[in-house]
C-alpha atoms as a PDB file:
ATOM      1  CA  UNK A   1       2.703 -19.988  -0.542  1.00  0.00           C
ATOM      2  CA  UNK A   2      -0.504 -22.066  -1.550  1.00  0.00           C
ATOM      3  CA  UNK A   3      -2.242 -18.841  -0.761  1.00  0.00           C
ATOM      4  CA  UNK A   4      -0.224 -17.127  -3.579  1.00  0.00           C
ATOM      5  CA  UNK A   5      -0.492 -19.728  -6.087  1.00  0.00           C
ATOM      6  CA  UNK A   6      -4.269 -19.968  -5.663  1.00  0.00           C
ATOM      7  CA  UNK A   7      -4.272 -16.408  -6.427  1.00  0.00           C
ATOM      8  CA  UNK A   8      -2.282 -16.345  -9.117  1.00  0.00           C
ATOM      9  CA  UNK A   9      -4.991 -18.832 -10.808  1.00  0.00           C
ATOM     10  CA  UNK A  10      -7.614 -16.127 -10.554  1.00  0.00           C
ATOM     11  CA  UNK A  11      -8.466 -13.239 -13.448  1.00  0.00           C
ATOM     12  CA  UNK A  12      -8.435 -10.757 -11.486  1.00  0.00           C
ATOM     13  CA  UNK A  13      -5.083 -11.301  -9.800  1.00  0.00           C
ATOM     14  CA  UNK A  14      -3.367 -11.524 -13.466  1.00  0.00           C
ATOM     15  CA  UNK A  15      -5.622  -8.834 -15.001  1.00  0.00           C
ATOM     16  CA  UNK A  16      -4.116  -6.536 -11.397  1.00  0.00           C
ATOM     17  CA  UNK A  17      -1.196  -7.638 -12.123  1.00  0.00           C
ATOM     18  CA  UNK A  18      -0.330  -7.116 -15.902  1.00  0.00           C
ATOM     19  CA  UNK A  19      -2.073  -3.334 -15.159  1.00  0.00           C
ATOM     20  CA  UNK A  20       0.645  -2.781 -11.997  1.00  0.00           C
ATOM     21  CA  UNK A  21       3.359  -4.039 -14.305  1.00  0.00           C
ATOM     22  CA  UNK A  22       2.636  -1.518 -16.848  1.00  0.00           C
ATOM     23  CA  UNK A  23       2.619   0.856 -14.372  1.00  0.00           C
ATOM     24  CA  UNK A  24       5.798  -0.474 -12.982  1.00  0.00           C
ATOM     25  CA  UNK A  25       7.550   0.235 -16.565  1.00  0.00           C
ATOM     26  CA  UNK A  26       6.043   3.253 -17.041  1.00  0.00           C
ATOM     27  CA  UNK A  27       7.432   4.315 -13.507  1.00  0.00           C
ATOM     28  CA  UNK A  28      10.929   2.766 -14.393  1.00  0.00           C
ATOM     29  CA  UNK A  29      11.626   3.982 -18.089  1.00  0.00           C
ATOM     30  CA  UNK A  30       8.674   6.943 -18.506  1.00  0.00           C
ATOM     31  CA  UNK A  31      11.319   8.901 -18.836  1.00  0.00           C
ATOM     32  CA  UNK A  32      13.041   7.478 -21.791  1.00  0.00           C
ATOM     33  CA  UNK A  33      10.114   7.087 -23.549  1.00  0.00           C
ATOM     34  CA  UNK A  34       8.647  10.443 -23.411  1.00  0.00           C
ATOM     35  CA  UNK A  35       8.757  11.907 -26.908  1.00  0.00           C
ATOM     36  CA  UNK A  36       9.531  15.479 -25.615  1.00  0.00           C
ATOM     37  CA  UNK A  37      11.593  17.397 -23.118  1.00  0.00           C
ATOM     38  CA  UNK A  38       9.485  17.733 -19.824  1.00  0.00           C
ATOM     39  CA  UNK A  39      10.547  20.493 -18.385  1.00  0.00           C
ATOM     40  CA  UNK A  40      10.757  22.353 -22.309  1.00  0.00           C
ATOM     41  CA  UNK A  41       8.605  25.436 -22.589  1.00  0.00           C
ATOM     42  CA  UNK A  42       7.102  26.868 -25.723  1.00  0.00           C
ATOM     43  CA  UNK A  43       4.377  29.781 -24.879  1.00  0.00           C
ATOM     44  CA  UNK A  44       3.805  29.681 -28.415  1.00  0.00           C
ATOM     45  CA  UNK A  45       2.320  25.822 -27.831  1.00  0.00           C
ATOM     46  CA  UNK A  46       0.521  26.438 -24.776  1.00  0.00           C
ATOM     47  CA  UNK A  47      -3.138  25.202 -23.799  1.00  0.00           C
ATOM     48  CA  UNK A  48      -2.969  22.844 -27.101  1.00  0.00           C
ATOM     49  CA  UNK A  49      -5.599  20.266 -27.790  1.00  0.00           C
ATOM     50  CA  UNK A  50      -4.607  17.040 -28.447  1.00  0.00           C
ATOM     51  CA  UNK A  51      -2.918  16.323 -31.544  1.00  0.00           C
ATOM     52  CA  UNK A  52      -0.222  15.142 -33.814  1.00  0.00           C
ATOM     53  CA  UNK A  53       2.719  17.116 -32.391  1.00  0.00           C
ATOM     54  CA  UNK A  54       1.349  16.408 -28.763  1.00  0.00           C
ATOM     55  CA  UNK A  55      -0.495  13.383 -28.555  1.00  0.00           C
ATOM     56  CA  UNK A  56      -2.764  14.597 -24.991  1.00  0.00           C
ATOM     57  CA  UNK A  57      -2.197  18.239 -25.699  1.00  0.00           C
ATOM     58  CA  UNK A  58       0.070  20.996 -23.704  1.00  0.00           C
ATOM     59  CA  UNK A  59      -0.335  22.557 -20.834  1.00  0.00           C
ATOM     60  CA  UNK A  60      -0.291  26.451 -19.345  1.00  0.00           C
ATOM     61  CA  UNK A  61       3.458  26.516 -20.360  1.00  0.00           C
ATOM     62  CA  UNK A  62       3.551  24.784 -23.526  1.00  0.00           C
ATOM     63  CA  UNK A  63       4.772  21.471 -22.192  1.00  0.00           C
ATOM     64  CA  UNK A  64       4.221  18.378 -23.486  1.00  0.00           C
ATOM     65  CA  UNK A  65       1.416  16.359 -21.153  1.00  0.00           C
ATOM     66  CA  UNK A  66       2.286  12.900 -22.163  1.00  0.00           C
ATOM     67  CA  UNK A  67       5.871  13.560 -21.535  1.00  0.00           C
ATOM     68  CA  UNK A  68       5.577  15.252 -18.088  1.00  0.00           C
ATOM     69  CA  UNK A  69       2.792  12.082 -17.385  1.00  0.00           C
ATOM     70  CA  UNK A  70       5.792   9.516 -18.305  1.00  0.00           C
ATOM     71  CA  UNK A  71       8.531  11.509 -16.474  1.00  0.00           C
ATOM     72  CA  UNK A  72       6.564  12.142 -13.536  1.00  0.00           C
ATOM     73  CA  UNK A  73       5.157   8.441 -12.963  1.00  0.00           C
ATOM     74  CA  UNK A  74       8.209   7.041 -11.476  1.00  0.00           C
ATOM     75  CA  UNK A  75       8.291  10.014  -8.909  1.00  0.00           C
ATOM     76  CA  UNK A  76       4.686   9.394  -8.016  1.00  0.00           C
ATOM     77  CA  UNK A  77       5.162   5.698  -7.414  1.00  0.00           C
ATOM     78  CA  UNK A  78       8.439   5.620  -5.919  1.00  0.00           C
ATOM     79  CA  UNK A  79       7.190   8.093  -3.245  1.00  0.00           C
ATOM     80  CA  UNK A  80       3.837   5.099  -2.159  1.00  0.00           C
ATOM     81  CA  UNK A  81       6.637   2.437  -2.301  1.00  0.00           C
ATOM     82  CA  UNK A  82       9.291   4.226  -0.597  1.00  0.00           C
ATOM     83  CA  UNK A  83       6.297   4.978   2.102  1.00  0.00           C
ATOM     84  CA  UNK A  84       5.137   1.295   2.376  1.00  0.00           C
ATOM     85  CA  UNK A  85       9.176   0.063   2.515  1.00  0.00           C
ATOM     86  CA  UNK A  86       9.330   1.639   5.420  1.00  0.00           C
ATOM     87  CA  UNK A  87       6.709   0.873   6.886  1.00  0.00           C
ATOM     88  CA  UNK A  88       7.046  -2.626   6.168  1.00  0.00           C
ATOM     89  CA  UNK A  89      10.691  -2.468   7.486  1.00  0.00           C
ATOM     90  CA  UNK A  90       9.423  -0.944  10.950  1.00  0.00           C
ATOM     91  CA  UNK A  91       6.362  -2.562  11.511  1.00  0.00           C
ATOM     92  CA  UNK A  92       6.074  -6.251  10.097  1.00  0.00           C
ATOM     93  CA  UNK A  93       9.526  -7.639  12.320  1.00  0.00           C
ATOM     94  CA  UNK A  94       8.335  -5.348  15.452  1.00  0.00           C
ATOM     95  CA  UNK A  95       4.861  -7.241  14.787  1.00  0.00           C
ATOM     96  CA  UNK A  96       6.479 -10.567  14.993  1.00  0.00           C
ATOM     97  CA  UNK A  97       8.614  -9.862  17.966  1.00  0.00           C
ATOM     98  CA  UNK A  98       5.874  -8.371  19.584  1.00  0.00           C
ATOM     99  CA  UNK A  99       4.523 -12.228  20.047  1.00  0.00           C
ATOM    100  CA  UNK A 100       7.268 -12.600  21.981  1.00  0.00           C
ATOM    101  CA  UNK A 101       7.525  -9.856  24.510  1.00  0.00           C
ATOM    102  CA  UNK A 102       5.366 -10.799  27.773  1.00  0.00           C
ATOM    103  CA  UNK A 103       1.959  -9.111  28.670  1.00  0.00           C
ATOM    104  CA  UNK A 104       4.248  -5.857  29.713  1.00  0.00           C
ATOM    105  CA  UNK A 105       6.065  -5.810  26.853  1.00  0.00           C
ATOM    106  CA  UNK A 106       3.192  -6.370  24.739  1.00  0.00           C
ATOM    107  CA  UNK A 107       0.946  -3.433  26.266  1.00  0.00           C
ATOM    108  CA  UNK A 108       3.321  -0.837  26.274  1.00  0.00           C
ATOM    109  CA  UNK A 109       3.891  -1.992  22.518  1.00  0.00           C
ATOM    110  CA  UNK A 110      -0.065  -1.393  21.793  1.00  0.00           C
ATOM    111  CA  UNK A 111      -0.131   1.960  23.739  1.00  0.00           C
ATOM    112  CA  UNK A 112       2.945   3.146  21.431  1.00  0.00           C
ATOM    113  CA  UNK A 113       0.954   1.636  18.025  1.00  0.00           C
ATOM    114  CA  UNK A 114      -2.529   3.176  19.038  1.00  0.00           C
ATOM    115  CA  UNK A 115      -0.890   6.388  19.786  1.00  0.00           C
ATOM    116  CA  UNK A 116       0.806   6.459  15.960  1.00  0.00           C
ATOM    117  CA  UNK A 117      -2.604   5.556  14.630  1.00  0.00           C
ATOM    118  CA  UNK A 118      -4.254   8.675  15.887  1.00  0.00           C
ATOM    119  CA  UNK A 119      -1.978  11.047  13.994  1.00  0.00           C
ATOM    120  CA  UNK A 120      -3.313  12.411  10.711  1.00  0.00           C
ATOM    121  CA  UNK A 121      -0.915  10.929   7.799  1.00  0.00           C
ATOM    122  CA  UNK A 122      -1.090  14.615   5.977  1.00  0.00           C
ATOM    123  CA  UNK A 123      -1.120  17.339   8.848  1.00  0.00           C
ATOM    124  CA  UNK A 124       1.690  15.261   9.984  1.00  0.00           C
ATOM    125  CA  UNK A 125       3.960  14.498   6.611  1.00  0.00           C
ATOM    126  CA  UNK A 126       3.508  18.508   6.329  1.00  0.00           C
ATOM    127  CA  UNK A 127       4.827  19.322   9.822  1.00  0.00           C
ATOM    128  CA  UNK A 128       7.738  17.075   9.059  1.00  0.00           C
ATOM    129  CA  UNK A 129       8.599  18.394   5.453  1.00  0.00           C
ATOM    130  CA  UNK A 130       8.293  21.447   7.828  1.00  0.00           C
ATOM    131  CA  UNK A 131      10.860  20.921  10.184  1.00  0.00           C
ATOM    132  CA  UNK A 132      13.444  19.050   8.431  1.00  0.00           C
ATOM    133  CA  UNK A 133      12.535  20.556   4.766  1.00  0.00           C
ATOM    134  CA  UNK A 134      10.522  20.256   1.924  1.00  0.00           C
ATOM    135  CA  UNK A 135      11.577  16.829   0.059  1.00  0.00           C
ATOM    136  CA  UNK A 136      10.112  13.451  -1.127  1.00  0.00           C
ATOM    137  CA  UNK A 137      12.240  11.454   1.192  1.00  0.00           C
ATOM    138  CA  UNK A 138      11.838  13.487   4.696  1.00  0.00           C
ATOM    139  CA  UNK A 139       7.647  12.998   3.213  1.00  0.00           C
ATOM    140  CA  UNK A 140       7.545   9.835   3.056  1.00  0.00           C
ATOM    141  CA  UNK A 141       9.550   8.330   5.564  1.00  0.00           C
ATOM    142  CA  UNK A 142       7.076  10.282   7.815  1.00  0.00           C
ATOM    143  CA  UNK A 143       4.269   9.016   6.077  1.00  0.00           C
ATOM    144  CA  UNK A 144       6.044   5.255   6.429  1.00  0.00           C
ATOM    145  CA  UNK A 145       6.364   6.135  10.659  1.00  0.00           C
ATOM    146  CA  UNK A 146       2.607   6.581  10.392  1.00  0.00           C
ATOM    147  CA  UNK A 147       1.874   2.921   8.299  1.00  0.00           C
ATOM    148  CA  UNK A 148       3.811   1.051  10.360  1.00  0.00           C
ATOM    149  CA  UNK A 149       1.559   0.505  13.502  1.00  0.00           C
ATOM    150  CA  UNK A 150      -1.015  -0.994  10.597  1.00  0.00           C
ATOM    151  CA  UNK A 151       1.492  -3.434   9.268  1.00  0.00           C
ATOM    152  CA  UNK A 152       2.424  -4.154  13.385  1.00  0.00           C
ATOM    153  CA  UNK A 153      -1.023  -4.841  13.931  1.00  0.00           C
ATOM    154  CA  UNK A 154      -1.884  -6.972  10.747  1.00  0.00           C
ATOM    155  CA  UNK A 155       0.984  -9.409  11.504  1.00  0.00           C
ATOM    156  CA  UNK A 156       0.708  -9.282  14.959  1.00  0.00           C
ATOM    157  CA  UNK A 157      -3.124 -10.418  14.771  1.00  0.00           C
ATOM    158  CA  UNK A 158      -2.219 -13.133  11.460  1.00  0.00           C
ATOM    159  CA  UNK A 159       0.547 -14.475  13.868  1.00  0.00           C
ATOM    160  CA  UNK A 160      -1.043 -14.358  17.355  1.00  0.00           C
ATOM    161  CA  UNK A 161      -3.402 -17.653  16.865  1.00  0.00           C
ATOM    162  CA  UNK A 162      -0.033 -19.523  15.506  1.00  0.00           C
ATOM    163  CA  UNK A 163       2.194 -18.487  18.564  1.00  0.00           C
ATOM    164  CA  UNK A 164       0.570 -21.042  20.758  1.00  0.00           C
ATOM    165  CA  UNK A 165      -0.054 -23.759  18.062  1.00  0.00           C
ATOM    166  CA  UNK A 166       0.926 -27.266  18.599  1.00  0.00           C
ATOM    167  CA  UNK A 167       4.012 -27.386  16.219  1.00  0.00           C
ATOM    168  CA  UNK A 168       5.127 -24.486  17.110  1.00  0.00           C
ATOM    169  CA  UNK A 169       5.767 -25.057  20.356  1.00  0.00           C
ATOM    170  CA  UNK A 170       6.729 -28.647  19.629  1.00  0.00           C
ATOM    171  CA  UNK A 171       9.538 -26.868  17.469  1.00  0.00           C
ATOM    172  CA  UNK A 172      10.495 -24.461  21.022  1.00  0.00           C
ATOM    173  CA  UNK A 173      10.840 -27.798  23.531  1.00  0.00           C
ATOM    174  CA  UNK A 174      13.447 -29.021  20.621  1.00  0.00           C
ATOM    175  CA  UNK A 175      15.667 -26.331  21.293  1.00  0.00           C
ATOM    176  CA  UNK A 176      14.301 -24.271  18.174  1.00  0.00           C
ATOM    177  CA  UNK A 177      15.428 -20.271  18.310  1.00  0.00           C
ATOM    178  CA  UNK A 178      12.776 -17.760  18.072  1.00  0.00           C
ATOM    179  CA  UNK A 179      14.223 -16.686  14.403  1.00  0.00           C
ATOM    180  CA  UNK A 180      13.682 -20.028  12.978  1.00  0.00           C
ATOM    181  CA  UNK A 181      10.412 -20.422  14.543  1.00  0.00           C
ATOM    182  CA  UNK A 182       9.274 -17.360  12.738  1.00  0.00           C
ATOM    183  CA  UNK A 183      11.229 -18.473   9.501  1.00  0.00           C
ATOM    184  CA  UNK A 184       9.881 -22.210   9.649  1.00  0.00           C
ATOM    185  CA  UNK A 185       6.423 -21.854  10.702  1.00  0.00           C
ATOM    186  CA  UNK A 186       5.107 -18.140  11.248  1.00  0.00           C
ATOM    187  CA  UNK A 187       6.106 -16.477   8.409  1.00  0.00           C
ATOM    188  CA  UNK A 188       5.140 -18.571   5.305  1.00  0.00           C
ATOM    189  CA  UNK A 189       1.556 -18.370   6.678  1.00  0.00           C
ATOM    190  CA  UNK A 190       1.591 -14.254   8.021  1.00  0.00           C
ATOM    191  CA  UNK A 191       3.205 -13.865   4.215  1.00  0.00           C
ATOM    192  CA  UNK A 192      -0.197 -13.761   2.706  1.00  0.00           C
ATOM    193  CA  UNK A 193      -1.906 -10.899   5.153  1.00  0.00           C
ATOM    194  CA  UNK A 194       1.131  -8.549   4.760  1.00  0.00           C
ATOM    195  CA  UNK A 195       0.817  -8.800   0.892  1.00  0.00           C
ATOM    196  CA  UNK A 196      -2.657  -7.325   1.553  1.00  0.00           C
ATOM    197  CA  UNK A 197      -1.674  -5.328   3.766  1.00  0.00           C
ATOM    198  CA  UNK A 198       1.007  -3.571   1.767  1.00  0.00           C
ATOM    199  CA  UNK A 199      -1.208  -3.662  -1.634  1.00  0.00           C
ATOM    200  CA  UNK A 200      -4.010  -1.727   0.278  1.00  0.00           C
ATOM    201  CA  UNK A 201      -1.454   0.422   2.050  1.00  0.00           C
ATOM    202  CA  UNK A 202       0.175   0.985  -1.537  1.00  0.00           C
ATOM    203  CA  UNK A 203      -3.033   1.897  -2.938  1.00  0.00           C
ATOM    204  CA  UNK A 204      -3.975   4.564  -0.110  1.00  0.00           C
ATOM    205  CA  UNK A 205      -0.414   5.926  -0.063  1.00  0.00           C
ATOM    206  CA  UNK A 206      -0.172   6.820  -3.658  1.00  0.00           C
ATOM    207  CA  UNK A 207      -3.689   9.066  -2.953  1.00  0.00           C
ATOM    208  CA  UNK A 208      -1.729  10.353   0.103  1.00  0.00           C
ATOM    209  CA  UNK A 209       1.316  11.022  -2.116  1.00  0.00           C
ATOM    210  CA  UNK A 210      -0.969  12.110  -5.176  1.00  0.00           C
ATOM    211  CA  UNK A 211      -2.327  14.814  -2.486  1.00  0.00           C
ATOM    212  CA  UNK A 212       0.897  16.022  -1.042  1.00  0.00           C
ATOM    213  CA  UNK A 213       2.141  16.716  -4.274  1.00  0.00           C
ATOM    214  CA  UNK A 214      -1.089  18.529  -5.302  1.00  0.00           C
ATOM    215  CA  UNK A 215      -0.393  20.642  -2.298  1.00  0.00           C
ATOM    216  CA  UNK A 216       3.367  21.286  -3.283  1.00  0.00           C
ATOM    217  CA  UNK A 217       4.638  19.082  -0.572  1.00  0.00           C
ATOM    218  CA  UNK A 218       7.686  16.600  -1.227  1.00  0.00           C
ATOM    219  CA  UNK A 219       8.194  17.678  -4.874  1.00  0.00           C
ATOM    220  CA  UNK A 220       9.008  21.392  -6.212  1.00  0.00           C
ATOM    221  CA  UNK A 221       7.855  22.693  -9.444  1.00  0.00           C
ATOM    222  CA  UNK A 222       8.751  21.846 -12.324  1.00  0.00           C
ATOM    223  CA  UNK A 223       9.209  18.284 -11.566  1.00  0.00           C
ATOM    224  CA  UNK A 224       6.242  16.410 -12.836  1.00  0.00           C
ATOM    225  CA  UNK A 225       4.044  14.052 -10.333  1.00  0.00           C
ATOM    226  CA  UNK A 226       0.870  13.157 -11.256  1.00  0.00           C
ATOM    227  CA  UNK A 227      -1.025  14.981  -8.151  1.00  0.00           C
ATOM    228  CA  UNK A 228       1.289  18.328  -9.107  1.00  0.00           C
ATOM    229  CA  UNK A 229       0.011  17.914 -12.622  1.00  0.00           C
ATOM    230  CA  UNK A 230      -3.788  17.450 -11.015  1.00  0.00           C
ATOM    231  CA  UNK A 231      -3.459  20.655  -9.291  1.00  0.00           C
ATOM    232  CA  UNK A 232      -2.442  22.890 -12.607  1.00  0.00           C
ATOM    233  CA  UNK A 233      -4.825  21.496 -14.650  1.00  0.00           C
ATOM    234  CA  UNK A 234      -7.443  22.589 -12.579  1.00  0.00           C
ATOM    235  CA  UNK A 235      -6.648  26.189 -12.644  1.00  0.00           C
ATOM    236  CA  UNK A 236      -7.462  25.763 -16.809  1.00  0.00           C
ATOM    237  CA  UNK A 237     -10.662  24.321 -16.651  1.00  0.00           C
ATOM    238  CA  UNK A 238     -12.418  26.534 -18.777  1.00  0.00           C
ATOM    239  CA  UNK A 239      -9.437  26.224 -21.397  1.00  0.00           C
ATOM    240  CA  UNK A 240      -9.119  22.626 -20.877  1.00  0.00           C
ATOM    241  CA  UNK A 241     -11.635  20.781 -19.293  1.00  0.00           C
ATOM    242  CA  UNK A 242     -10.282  16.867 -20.170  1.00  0.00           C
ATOM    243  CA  UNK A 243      -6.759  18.145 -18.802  1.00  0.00           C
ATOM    244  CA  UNK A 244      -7.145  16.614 -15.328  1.00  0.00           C
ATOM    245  CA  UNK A 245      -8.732  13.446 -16.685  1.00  0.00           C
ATOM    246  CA  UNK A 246      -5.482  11.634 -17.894  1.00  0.00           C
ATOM    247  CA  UNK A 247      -3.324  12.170 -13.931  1.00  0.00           C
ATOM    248  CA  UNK A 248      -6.656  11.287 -12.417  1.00  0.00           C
ATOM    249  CA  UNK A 249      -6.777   8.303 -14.609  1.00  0.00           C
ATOM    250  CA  UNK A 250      -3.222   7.271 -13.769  1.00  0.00           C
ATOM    251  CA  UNK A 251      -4.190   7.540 -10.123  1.00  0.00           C
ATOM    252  CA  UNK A 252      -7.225   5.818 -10.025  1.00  0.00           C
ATOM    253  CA  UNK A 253      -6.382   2.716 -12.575  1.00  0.00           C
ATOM    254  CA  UNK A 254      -3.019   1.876 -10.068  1.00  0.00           C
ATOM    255  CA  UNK A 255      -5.242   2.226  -7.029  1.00  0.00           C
ATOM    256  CA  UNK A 256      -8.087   0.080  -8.484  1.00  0.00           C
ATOM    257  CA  UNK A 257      -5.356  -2.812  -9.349  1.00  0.00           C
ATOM    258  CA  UNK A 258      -4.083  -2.771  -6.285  1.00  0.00           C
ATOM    259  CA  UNK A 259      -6.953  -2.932  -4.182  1.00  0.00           C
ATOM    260  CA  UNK A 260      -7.928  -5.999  -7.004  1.00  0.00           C
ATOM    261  CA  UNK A 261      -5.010  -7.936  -5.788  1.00  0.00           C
ATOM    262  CA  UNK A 262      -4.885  -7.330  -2.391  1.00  0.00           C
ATOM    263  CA  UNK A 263      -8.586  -9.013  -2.691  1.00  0.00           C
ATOM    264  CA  UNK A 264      -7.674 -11.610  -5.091  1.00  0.00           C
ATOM    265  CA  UNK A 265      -5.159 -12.844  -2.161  1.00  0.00           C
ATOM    266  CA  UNK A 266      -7.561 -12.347   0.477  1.00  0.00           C
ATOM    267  CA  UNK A 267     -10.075 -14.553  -0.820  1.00  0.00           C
ATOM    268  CA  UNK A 268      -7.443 -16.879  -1.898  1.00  0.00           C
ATOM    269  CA  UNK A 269      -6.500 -17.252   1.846  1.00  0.00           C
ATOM    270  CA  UNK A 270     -10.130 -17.805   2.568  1.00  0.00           C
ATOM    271  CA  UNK A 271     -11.255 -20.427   0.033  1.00  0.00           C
ATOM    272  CA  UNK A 272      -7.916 -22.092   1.492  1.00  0.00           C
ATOM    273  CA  UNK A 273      -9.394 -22.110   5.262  1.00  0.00           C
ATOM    274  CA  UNK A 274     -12.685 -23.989   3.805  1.00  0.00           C
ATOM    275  CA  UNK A 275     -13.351 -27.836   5.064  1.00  0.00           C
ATOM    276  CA  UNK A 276     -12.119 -30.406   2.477  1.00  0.00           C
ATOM    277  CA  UNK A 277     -15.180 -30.540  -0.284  1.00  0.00           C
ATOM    278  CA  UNK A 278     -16.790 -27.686   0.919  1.00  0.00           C
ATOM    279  CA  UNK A 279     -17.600 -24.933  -2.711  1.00  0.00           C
ATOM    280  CA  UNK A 280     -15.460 -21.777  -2.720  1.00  0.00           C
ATOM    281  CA  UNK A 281     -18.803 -19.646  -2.533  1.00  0.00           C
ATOM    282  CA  UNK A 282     -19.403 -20.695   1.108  1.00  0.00           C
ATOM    283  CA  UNK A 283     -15.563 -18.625   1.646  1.00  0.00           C
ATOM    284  CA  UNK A 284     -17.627 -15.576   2.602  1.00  0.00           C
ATOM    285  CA  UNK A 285     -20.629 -17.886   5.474  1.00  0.00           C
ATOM    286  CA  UNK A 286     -19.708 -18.363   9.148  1.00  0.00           C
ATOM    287  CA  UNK A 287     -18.287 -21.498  10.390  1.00  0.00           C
ATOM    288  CA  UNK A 288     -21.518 -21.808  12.418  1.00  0.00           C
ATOM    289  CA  UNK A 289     -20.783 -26.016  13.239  1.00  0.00           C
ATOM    290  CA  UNK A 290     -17.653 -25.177  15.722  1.00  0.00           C
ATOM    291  CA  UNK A 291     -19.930 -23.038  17.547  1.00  0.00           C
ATOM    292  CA  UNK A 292     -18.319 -19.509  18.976  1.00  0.00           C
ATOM    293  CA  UNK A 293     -14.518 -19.395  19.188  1.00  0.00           C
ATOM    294  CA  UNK A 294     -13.465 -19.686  23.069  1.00  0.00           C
ATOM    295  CA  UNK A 295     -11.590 -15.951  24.002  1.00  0.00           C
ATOM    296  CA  UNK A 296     -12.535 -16.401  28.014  1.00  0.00           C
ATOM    297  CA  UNK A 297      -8.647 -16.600  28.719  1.00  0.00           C
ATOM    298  CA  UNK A 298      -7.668 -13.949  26.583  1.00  0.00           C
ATOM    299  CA  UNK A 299      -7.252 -10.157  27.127  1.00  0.00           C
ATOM    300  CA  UNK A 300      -9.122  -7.531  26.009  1.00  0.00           C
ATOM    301  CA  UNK A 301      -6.074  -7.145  23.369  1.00  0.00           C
ATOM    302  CA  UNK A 302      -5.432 -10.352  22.349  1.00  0.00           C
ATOM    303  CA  UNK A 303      -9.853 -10.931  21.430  1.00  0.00           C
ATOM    304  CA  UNK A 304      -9.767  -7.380  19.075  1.00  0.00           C
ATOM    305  CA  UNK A 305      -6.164  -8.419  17.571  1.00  0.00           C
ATOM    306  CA  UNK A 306      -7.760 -11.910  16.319  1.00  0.00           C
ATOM    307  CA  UNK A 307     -11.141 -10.245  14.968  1.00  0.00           C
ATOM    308  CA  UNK A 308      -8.743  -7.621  13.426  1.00  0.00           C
ATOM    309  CA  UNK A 309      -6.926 -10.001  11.392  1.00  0.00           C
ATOM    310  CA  UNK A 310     -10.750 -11.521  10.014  1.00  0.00           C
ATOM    311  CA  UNK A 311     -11.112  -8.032   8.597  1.00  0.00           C
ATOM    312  CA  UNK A 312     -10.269  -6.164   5.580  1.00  0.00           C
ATOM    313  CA  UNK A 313      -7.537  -3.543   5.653  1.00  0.00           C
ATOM    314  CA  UNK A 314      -8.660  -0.223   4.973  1.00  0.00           C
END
């Protein structure tokens, strides 16, 4: 939790967050606040600049932009958190366990993860929506099936050096259960790397969402997402050529303030690993005094999970 608080101190954790709770409203009560009907048409209207009576203009059908922006941006972001949910739900507890299960146990659990991790999130959402029919929830859960080996691996790696600490397994020869280990001592310090995790993960599933729906996938016409609106606008360049500017802008400011906090947390957790008077701006230098960590008695596994939790998510 020191983690978190020393983020919170920084600008650009409140700046990313006062953007993301904007967003948040705007995804919760767009749709009482747009000043027209959404799904209204009026041909008469259609292709209008902006102006009084629209405030960011109409589109091919005469609806109101600003209106179908505000109704459509709780769609949008309820389909990247619906996605990262379950992923989350899946893949941080099976990460955890995993620290648990043996060497067998924890190999066939890899094989399954790196076998997930080679499927490609769109080809395979589509086959899903596919098979089982085109809607935002059958989407996204099967985009969430392919996130969670990334939050298994992320708390598997931030957990793995604390398994064998020596309070930890002070707390086992007490007679302490393997659920309030993980309550007591593992979770309160993995905490910190799923929040990054999940703010990256948010970030790239509302492109993967935004894209979907610019395909037609999840949503149907008329409902308004922001990627559905991307992919009308462009067939009226010529008519309109700011019209894809204010989805894009929606998409790109939420991604941009999440990818700000995930890194405001990161190096949070880094200036907090720093030797007692060293300057934060040595966070990013080598610990080059304690000379190379020792990984002779671990697996092949175990070495790439550590240097996997050193890294940035992507």
């Amino acid at each position: 939790m020191r983690t978190l608080r020393r983020a919170w101190r920084s600008a650009s954790a409140k700046v990313a967050l006062l953007v993301l709770l904007a967003i948040a409203l705007l995804a919760a009560f767009g749709g009482w606040l747009a000043p027209h009907d959404p799904l209204a048409q009026h041909p008469r209207d259609m292709l209008q600049g902006p102006g009084a009576g629209h405030l960011l203009g109409t589109d091919y059908l005469g609806r109101d932009v600003l209106s179908r922006l505000l109704e459509g941006s709780g769609r949008s972001v309820a389909g990247a958190v619906e996605a990262v949910a379950a992923a989350m739900a899946v893949g941080v507890p099976t990460g955890l366990v995993s620290l648990w299960m043996g060497r067998v146990g924890e190999w066939i659990a890899q094989r399954v993860v790196d076998a997930l991790m080679t499927l490609p999130f769109t080809v395979f959402a589509i086959a899903v929506v596919g098979a089982l029919g085109n809607g935002m929830h059958q989407a996204m859960l099967a985009l969430g099936m392919l996130y969670a080996p990334l939050f298994f691996r992320m708390t598997r790696a931030a957990g793995l050096s604390l398994r064998h600490a020596q309070y930890v397994e002070s707390a086992e020869l007490f007679g302490a259960s393997v659920g309030r280990v993980l309550r007591t001592h593992i979770w309160s310090k993995v905490l910190p790397t799923v929040i990054v995790t999940a703010a990256h993960a948010l970030a790239t599933c509302l492109l993967v969402v935004s894209s979907l729906t610019f395909l037609g996938v999840g949503v149907q016409p008329p409902a308004a997402t922001w990627g559905g609106m991307l992919a009308t606008d462009l067939g009226f360049l010529t008519q309109q050529i700011w019209a894809p500017v204010f989805p894009a802008a929606l998409i790109v400011v939420t991604a941009g303030a999440l990818h700000l906090l995930a890194d405001a947390v990161r190096d949070a957790g880094a200036r907090e690993l720093l030797p007692a008077g060293l300057p934060d701006t040595a966070a990013g230098l080598p610990d080059t005094a304690a000379g190379p960590p020792d990984t002779t008695a671990d697996s092949p596994d175990t070495t790439k999970e550590r240097a996997d939790a050193a890294l940035p998510v992507v």
